[in-house]
Protein backbone atom coordinates (compact mmCIF):
# COMPACT_ATOMS: atom_id res chain seq x y z
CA UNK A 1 -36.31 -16.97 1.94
CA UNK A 2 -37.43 -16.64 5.56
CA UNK A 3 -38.77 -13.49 6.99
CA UNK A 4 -36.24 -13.74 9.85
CA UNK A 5 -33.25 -14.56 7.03
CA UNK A 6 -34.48 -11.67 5.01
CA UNK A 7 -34.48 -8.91 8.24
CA UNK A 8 -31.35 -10.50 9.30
CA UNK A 9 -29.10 -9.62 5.87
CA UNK A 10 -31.50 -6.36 5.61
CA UNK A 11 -30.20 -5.26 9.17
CA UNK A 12 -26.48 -5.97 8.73
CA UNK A 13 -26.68 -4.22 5.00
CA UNK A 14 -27.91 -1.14 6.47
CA UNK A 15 -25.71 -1.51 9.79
CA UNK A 16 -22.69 -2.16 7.26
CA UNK A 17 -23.87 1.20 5.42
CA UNK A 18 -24.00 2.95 8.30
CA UNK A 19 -20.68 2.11 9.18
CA UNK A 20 -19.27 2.71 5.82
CA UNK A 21 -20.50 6.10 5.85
CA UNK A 22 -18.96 7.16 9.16
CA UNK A 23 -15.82 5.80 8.81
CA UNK A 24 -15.46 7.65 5.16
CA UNK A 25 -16.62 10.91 6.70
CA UNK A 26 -14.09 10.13 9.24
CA UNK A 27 -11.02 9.09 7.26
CA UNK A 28 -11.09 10.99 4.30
CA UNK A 29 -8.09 13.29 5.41
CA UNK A 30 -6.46 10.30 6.39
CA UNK A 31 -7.20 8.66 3.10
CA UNK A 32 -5.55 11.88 1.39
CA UNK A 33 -3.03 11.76 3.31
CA UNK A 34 -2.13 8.37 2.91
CA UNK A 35 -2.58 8.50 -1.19
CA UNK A 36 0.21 11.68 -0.79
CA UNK A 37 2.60 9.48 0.74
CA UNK A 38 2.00 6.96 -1.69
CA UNK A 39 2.23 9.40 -4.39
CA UNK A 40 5.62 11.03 -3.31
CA UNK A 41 6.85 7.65 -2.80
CA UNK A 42 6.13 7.02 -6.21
CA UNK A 43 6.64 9.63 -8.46
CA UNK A 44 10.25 10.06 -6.21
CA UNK A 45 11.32 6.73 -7.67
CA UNK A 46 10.04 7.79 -10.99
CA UNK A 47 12.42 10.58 -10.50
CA UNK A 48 15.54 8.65 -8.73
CA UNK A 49 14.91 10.73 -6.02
CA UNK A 50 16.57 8.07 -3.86
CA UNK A 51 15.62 10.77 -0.13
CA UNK A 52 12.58 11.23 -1.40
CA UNK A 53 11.86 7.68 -1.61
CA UNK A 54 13.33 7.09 2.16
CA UNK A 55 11.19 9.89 3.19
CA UNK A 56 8.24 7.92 2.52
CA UNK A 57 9.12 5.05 5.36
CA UNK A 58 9.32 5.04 8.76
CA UNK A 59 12.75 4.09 10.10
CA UNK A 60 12.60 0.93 11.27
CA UNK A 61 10.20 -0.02 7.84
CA UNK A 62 10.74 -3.10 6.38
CA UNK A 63 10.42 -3.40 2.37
CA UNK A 64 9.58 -6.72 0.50
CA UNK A 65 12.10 -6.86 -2.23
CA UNK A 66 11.32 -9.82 -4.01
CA UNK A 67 8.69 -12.64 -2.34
CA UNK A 68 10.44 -13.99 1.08
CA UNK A 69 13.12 -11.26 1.25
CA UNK A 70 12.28 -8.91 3.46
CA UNK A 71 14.88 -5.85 3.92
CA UNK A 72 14.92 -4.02 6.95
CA UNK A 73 16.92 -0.44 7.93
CA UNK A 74 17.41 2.73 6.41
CA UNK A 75 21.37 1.69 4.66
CA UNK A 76 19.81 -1.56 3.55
CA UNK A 77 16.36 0.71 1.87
CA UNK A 78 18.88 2.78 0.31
CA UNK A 79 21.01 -0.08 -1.21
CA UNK A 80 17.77 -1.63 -2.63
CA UNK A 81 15.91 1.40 -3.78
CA UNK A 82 19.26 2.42 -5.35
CA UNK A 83 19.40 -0.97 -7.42
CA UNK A 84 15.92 -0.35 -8.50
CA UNK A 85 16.52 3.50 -9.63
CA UNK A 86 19.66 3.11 -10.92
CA UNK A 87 18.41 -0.49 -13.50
CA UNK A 88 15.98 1.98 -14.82
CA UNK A 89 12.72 0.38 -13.48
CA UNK A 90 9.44 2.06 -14.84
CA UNK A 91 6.27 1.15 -13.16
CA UNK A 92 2.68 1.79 -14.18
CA UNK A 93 0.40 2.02 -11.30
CA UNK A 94 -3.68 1.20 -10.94
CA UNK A 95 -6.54 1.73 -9.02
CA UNK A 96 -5.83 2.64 -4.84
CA UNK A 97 -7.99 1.39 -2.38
CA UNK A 98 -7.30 2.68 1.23
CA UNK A 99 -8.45 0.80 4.86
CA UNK A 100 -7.91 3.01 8.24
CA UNK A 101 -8.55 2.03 11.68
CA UNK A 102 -7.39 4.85 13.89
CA UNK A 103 -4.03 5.49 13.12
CA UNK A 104 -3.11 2.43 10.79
CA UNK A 105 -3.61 2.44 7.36
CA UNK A 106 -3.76 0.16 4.48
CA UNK A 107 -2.77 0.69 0.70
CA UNK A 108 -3.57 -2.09 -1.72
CA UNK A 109 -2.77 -1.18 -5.49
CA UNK A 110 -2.06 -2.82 -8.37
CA UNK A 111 1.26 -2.27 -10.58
CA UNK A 112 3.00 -3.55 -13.69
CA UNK A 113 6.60 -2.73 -14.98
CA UNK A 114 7.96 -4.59 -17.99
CA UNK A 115 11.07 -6.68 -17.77
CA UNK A 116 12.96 -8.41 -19.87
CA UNK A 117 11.38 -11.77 -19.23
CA UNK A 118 7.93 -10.04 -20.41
CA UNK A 119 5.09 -7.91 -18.31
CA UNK A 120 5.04 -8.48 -14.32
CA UNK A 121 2.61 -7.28 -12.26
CA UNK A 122 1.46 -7.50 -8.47
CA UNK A 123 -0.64 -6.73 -5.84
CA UNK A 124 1.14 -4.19 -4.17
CA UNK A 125 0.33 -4.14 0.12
CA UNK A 126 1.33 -1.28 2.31
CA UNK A 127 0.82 -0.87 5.93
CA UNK A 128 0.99 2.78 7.08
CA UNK A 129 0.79 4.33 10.55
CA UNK A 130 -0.14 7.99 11.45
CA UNK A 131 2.97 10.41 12.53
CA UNK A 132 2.29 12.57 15.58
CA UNK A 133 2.15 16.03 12.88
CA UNK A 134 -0.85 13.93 11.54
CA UNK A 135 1.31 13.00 7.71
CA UNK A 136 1.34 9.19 7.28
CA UNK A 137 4.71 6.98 6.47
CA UNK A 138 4.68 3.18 5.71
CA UNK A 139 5.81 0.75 8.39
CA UNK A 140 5.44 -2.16 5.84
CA UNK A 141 5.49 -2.67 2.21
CA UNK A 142 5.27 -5.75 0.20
CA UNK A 143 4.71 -4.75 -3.38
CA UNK A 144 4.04 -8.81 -4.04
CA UNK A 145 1.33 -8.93 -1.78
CA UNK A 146 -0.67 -11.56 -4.10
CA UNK A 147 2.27 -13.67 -4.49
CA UNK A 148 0.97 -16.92 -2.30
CA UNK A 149 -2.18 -16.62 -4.62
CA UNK A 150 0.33 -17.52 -7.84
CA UNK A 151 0.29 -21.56 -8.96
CA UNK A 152 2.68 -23.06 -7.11
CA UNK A 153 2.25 -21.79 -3.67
């Protein structure tokens, strides 16, 4: 390897640290934050709290209810959410990883439920945006977020 090559990817690992660190020491409130509304969101489903679900969402949020069918508005979120909660849909949850730039955020997590045609699970993809009292609600959330990586697509 090349002198030059080898400053080069030595420079942009420590500029990439660097970065890292002050944008952690930056958005770890807003990382809390953003894992509470996540949390309420889910253990309110887990619950059938059907408002504290909604609470969770902006209002004009739109919710990804199966791959290509986006629903949009707070009747509609209630309709669908109420499907969900009332079939008796139990979801196990793994591993958060949270992305903010100012006051967006990003929630990627995987989840798995069991149905009858055997175990599902998906990448689930939520876009949140900062509320002027500083909580965080999503804007977006498509719990099959990896579903153009699936055969077939």
């Amino acid at each position: 390897m090349s002198t030059s090559f080898t400053t080069a990817i030595s420079t942009l690992v420590l500029a990439s640290a660097i970065v890292s660190g002050a944008a952690a020491g930056e958005t770890d409130g807003g990382q809390q934050a953003i894992l509470k509304t996540i949390s309420t969101m889910t253990s309110s489903f887990a619950a059938g709290d059907l408002d504290g679900v909604l609470t969770t969402y902006e209002e004009g949020a739109v919710v990804v209810s199966a791959p290509g069918q986006p629903v949009k508005g707070r009747e509609e979120l209630a309709a669908m959410f109420g499907q969900f909660i009332e079939a008796g849909i139990d979801f196990d949850y793994g591993e958060h990883d949270v992305v903010i730039a100012g006051d967006i955020g990003l929630h990627l997590m995987k989840w798995t439920s069991a149905t009858p045609d055997g175990e599902q699970s998906a990448l689930s993809v939520a876009v949140l945006r900062r509320q002027t009292d500083g909580s965080w609600l999503m804007v977006i959330d498509h719990p099959f977020g990896d579903h153009v990586m699936m055969d077939g697509h």
